[in-house]
PDB file of N, CA and C in Angstrom:
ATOM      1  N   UNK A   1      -7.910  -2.815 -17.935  1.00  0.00           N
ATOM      2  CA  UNK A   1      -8.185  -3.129 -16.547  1.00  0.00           C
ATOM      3  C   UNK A   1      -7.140  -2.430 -15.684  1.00  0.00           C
ATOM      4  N   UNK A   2      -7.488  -1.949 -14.659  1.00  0.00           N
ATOM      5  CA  UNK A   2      -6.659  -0.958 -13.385  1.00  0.00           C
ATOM      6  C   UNK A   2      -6.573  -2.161 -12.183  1.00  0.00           C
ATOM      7  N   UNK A   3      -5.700  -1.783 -11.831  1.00  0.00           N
ATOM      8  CA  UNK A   3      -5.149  -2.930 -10.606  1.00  0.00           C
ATOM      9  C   UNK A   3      -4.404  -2.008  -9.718  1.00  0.00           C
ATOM     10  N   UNK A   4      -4.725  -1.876  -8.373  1.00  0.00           N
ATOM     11  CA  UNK A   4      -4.936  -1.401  -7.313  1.00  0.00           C
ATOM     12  C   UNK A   4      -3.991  -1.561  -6.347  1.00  0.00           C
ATOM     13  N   UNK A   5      -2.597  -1.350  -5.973  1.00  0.00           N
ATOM     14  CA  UNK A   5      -1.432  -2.548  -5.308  1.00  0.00           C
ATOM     15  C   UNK A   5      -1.721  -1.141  -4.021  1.00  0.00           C
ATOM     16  N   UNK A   6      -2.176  -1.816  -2.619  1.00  0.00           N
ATOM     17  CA  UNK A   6      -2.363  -1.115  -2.040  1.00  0.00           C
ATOM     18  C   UNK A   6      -0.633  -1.792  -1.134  1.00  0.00           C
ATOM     19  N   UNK A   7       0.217  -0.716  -0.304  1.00  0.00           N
ATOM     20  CA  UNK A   7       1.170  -1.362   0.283  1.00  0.00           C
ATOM     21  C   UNK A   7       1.264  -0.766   1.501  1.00  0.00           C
ATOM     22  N   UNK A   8       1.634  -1.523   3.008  1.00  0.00           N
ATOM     23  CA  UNK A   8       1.818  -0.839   4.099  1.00  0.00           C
ATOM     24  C   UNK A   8       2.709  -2.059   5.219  1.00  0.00           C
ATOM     25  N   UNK A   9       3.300  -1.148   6.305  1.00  0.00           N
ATOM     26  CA  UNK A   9       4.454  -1.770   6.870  1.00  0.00           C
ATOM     27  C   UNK A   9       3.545  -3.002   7.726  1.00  0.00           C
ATOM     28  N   UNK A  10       4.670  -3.604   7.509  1.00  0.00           N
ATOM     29  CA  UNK A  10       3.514  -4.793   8.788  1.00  0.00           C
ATOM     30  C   UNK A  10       3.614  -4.352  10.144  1.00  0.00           C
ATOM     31  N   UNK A  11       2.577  -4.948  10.350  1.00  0.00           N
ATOM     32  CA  UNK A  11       2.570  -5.144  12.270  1.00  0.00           C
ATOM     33  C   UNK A  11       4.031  -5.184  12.819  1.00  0.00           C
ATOM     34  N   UNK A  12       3.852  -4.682  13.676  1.00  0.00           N
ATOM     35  CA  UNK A  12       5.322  -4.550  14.327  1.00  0.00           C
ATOM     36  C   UNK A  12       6.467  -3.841  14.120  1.00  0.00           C
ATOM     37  N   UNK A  13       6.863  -3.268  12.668  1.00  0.00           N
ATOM     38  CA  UNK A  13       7.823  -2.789  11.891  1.00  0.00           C
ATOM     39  C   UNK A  13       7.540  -1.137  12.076  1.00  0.00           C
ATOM     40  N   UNK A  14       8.455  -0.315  12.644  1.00  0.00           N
ATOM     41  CA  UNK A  14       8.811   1.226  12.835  1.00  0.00           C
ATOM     42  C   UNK A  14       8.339   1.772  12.022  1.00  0.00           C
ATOM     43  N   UNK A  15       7.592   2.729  11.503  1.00  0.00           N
ATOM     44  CA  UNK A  15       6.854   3.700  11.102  1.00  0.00           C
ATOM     45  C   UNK A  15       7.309   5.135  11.198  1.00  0.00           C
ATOM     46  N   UNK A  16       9.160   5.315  11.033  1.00  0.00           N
ATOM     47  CA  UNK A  16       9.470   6.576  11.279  1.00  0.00           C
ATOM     48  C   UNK A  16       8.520   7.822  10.839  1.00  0.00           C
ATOM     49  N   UNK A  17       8.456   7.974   9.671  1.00  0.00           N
ATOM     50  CA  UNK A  17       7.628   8.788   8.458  1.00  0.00           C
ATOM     51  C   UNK A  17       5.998   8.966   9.640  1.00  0.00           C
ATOM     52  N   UNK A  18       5.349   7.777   9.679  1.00  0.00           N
ATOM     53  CA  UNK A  18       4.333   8.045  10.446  1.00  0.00           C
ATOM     54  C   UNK A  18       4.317   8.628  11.881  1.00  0.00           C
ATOM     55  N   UNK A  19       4.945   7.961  12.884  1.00  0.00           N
ATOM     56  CA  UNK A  19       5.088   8.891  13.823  1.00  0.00           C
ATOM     57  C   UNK A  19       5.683  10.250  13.909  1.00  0.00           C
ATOM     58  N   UNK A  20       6.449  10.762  12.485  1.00  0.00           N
ATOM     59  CA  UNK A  20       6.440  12.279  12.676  1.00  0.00           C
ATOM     60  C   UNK A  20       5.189  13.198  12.032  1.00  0.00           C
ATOM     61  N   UNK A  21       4.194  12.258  11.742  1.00  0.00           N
ATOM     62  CA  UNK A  21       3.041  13.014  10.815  1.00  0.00           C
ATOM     63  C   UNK A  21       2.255  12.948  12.160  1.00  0.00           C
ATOM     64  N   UNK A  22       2.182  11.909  12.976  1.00  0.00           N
ATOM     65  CA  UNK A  22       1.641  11.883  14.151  1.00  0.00           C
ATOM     66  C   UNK A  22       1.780  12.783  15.265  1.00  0.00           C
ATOM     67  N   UNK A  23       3.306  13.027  15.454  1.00  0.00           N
ATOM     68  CA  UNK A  23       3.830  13.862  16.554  1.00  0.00           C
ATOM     69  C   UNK A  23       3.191  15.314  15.984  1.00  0.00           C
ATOM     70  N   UNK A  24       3.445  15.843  14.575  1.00  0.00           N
ATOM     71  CA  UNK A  24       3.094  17.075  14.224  1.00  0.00           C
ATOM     72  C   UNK A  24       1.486  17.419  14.328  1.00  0.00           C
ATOM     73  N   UNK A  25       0.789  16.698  13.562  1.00  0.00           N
ATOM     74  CA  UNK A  25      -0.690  16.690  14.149  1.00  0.00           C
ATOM     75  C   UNK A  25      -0.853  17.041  15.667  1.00  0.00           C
ATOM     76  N   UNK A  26      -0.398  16.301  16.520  1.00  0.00           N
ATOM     77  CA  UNK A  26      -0.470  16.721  18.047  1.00  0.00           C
ATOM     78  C   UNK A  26      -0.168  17.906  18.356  1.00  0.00           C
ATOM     79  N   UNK A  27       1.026  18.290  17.772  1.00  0.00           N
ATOM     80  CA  UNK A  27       1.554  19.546  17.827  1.00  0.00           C
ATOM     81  C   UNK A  27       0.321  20.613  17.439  1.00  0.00           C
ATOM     82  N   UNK A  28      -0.160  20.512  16.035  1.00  0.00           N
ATOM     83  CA  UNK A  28      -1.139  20.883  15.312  1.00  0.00           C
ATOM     84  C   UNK A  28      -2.937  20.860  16.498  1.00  0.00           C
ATOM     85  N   UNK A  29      -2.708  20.657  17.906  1.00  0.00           N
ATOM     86  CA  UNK A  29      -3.575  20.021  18.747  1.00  0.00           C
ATOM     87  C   UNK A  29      -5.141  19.064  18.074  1.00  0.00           C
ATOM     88  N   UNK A  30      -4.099  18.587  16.858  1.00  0.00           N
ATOM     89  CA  UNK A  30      -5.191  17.004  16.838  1.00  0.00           C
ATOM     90  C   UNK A  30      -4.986  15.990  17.615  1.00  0.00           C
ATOM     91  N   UNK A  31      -5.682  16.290  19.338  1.00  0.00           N
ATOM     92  CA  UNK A  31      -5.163  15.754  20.183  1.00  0.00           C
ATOM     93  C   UNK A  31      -5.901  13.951  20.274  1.00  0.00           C
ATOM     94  N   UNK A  32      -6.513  14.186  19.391  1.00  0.00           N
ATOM     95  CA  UNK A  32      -7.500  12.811  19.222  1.00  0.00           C
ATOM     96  C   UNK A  32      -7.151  11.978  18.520  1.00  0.00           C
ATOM     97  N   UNK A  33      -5.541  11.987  17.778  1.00  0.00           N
ATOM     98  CA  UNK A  33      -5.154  11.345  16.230  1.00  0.00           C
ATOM     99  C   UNK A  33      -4.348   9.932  17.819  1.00  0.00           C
ATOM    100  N   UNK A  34      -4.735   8.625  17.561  1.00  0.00           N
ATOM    101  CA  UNK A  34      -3.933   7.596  18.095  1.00  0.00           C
ATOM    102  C   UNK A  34      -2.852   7.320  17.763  1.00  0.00           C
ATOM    103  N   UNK A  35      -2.895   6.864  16.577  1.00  0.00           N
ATOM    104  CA  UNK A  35      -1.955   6.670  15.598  1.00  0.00           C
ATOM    105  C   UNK A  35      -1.862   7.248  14.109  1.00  0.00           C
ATOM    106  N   UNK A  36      -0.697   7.307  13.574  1.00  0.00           N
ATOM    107  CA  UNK A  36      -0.743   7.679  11.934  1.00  0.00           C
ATOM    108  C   UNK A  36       0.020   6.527  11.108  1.00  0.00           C
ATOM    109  N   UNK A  37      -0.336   5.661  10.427  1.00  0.00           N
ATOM    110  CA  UNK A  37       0.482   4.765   9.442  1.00  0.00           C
ATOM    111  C   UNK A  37       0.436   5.176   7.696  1.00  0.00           C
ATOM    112  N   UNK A  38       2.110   5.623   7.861  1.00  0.00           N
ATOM    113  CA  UNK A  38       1.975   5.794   5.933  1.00  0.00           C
ATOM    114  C   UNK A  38       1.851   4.692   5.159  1.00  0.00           C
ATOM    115  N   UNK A  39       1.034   4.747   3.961  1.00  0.00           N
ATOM    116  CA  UNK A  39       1.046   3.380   3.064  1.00  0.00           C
ATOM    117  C   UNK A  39       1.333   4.341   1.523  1.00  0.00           C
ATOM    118  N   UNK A  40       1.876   2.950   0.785  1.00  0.00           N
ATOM    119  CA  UNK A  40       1.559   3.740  -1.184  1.00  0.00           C
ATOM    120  C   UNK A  40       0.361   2.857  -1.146  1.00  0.00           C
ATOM    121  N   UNK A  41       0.419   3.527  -2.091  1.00  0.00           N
ATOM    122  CA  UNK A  41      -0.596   3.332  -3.731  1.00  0.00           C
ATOM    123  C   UNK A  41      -0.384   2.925  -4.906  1.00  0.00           C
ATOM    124  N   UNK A  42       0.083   2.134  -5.723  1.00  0.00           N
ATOM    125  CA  UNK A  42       0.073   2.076  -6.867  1.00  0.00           C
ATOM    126  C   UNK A  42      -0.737   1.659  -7.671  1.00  0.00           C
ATOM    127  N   UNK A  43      -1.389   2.332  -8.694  1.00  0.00           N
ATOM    128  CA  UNK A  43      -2.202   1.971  -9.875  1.00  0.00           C
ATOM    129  C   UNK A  43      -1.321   1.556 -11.040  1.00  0.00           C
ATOM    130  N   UNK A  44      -2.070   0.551 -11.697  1.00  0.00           N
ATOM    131  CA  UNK A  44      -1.422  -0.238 -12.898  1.00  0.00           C
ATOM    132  C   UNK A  44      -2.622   0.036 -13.925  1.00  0.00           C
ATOM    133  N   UNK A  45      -2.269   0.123 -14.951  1.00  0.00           N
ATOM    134  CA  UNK A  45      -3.192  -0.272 -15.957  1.00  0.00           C
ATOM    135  C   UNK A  45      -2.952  -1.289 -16.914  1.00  0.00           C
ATOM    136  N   UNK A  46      -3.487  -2.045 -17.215  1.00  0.00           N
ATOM    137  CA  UNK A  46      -3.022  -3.182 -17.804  1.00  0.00           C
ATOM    138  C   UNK A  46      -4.026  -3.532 -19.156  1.00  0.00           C
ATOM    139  N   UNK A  47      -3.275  -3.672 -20.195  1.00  0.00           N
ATOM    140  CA  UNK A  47      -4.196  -4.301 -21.298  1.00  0.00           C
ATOM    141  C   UNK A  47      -4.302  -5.769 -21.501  1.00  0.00           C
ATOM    142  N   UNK A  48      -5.407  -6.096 -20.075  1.00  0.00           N
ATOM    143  CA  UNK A  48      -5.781  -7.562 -20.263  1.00  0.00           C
ATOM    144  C   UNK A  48      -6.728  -7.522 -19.731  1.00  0.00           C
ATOM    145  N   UNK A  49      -7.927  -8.086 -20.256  1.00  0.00           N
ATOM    146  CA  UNK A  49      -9.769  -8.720 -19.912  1.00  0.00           C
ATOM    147  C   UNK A  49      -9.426  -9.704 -18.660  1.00  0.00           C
ATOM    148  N   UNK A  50      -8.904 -10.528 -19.088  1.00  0.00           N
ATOM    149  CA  UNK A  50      -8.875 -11.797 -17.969  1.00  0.00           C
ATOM    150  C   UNK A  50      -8.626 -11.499 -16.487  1.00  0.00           C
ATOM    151  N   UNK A  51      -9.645 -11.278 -15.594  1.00  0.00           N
ATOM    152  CA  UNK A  51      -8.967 -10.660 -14.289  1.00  0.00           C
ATOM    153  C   UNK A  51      -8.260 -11.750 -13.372  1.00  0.00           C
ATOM    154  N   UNK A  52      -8.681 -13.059 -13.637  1.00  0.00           N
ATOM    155  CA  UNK A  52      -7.664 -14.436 -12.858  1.00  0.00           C
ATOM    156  C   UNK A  52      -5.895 -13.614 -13.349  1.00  0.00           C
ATOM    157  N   UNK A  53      -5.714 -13.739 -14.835  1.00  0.00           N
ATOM    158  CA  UNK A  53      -4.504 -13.324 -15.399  1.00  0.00           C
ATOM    159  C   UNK A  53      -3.805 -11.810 -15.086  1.00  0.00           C
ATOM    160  N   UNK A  54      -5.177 -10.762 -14.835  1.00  0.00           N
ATOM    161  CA  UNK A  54      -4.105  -9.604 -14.605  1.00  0.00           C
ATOM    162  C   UNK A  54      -3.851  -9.931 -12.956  1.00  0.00           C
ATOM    163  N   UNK A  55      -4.370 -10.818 -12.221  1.00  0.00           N
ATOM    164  CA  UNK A  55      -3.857 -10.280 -10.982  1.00  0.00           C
ATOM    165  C   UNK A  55      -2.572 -11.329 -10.580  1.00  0.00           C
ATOM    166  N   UNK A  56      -2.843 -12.214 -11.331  1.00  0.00           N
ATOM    167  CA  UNK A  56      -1.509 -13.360 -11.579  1.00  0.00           C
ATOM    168  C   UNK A  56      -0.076 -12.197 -11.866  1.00  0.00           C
ATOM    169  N   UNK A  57      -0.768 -11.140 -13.108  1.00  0.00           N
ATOM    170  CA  UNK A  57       0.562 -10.553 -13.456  1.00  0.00           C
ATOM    171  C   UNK A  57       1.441  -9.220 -11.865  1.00  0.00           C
ATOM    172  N   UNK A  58       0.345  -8.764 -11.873  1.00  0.00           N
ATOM    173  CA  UNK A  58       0.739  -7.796 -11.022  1.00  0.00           C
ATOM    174  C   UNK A  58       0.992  -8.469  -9.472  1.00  0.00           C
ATOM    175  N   UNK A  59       0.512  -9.815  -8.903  1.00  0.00           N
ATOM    176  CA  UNK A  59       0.885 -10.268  -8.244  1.00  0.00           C
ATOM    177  C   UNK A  59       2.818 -10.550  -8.213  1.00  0.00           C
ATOM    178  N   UNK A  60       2.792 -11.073  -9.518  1.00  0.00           N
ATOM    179  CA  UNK A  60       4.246 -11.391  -9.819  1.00  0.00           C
ATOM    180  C   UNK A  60       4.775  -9.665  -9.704  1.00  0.00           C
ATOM    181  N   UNK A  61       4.667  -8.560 -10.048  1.00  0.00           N
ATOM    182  CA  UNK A  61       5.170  -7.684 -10.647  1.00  0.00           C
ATOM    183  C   UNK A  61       5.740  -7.312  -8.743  1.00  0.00           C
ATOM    184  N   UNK A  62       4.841  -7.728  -7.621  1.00  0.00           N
ATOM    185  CA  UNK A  62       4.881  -7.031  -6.521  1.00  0.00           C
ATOM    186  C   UNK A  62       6.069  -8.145  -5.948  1.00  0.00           C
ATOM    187  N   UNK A  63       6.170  -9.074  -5.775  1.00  0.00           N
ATOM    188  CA  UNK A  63       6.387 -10.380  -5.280  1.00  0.00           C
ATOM    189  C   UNK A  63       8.007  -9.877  -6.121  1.00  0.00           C
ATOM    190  N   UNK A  64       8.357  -9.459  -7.024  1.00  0.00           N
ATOM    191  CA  UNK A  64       9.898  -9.670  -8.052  1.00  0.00           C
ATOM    192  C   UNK A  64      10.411  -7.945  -7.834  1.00  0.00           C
ATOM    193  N   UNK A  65       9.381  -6.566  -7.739  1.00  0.00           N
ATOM    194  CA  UNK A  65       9.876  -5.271  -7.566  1.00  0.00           C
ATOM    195  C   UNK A  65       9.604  -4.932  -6.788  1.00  0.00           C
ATOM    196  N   UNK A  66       7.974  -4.819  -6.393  1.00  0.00           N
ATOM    197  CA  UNK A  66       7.090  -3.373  -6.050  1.00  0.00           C
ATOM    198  C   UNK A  66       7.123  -3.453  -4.531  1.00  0.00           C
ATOM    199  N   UNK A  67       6.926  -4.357  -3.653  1.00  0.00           N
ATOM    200  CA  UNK A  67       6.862  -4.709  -2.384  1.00  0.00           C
ATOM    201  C   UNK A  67       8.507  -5.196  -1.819  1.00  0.00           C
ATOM    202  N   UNK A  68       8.499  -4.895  -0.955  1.00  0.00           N
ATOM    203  CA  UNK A  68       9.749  -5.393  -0.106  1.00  0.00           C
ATOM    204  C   UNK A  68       9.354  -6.371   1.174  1.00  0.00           C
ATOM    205  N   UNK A  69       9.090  -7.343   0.327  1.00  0.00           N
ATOM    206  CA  UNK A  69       8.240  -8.600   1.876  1.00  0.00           C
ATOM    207  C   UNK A  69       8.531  -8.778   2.581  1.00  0.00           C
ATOM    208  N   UNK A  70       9.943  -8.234   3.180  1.00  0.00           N
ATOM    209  CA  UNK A  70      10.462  -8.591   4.633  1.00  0.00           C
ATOM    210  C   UNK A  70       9.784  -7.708   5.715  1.00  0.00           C
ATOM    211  N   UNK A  71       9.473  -6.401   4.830  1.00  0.00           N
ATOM    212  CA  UNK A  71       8.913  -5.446   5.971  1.00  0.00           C
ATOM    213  C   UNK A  71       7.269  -4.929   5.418  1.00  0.00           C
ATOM    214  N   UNK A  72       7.083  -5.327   4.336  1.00  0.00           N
ATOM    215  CA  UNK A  72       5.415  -4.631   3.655  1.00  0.00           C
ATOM    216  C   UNK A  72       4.529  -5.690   3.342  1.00  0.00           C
ATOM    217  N   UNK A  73       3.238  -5.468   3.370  1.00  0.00           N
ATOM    218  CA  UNK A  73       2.238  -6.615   3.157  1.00  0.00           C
ATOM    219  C   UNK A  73       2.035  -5.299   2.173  1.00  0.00           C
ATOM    220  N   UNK A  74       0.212  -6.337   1.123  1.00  0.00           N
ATOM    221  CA  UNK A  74       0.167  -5.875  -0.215  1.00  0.00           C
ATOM    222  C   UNK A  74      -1.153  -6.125  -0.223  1.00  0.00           C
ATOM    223  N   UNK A  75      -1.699  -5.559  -0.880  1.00  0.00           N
ATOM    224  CA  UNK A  75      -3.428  -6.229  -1.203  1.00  0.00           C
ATOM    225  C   UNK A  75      -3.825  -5.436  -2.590  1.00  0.00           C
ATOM    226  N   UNK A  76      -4.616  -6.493  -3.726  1.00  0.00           N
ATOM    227  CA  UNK A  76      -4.513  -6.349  -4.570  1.00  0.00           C
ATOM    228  C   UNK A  76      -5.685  -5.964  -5.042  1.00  0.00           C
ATOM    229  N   UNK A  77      -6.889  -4.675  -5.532  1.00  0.00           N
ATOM    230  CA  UNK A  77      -7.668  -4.519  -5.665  1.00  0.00           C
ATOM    231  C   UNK A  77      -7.852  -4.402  -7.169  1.00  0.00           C
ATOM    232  N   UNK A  78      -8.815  -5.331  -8.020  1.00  0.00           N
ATOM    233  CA  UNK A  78      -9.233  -5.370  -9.211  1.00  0.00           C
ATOM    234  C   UNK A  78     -10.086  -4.297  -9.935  1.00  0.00           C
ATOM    235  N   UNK A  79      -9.804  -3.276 -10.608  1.00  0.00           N
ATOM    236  CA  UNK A  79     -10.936  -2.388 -11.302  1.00  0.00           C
ATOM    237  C   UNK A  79     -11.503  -2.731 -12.337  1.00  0.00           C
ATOM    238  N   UNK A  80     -12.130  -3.071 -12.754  1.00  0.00           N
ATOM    239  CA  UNK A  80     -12.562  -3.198 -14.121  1.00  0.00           C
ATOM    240  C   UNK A  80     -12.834  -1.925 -14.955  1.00  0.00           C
ATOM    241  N   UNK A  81     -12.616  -1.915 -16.309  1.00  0.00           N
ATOM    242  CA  UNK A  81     -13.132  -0.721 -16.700  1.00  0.00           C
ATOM    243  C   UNK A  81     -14.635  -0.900 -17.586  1.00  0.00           C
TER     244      UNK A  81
END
């Protein structure tokens, strides 16, 4: 099973990285871009059937490493294979 840890800054929190992908696009006259927000990606693969249990695990895995909760929200998308 693949597990999906999508991550991005919360509401409110500076977006250096994005507003220079933003400013350059403009530059680039993509004069239509509003905003730009960077996010990761991480894929997991996991050798477990039970999808209640893999998202229990990778929940924990984000919550103890992968996320930094003071400034990132997380959303957890299930693949099955």
């Amino acid at each position: 099973m693949e597990v999906i840890v999508n991550i991005s800054l919360k509401n409110g929190v500076l977006d250096p990285q994005g507003k220079a992908v933003e400013k350059a696009l403009h530059s680039l006259n993509f004069n239509s871009v509003k905003e730009v927000k960077i996010a990761k990606q991480i894929k997991i693969s996991l050798d477990e059937k039970d999808e209640k249990l893999a998202k229990e695990q990778v929940k924990k895995m984000c919550e103890e490493l992968l996320v930094n909760s003071v400034i990132e929200d997380y959303e957890l998308i299930i693949e099955k294979e």
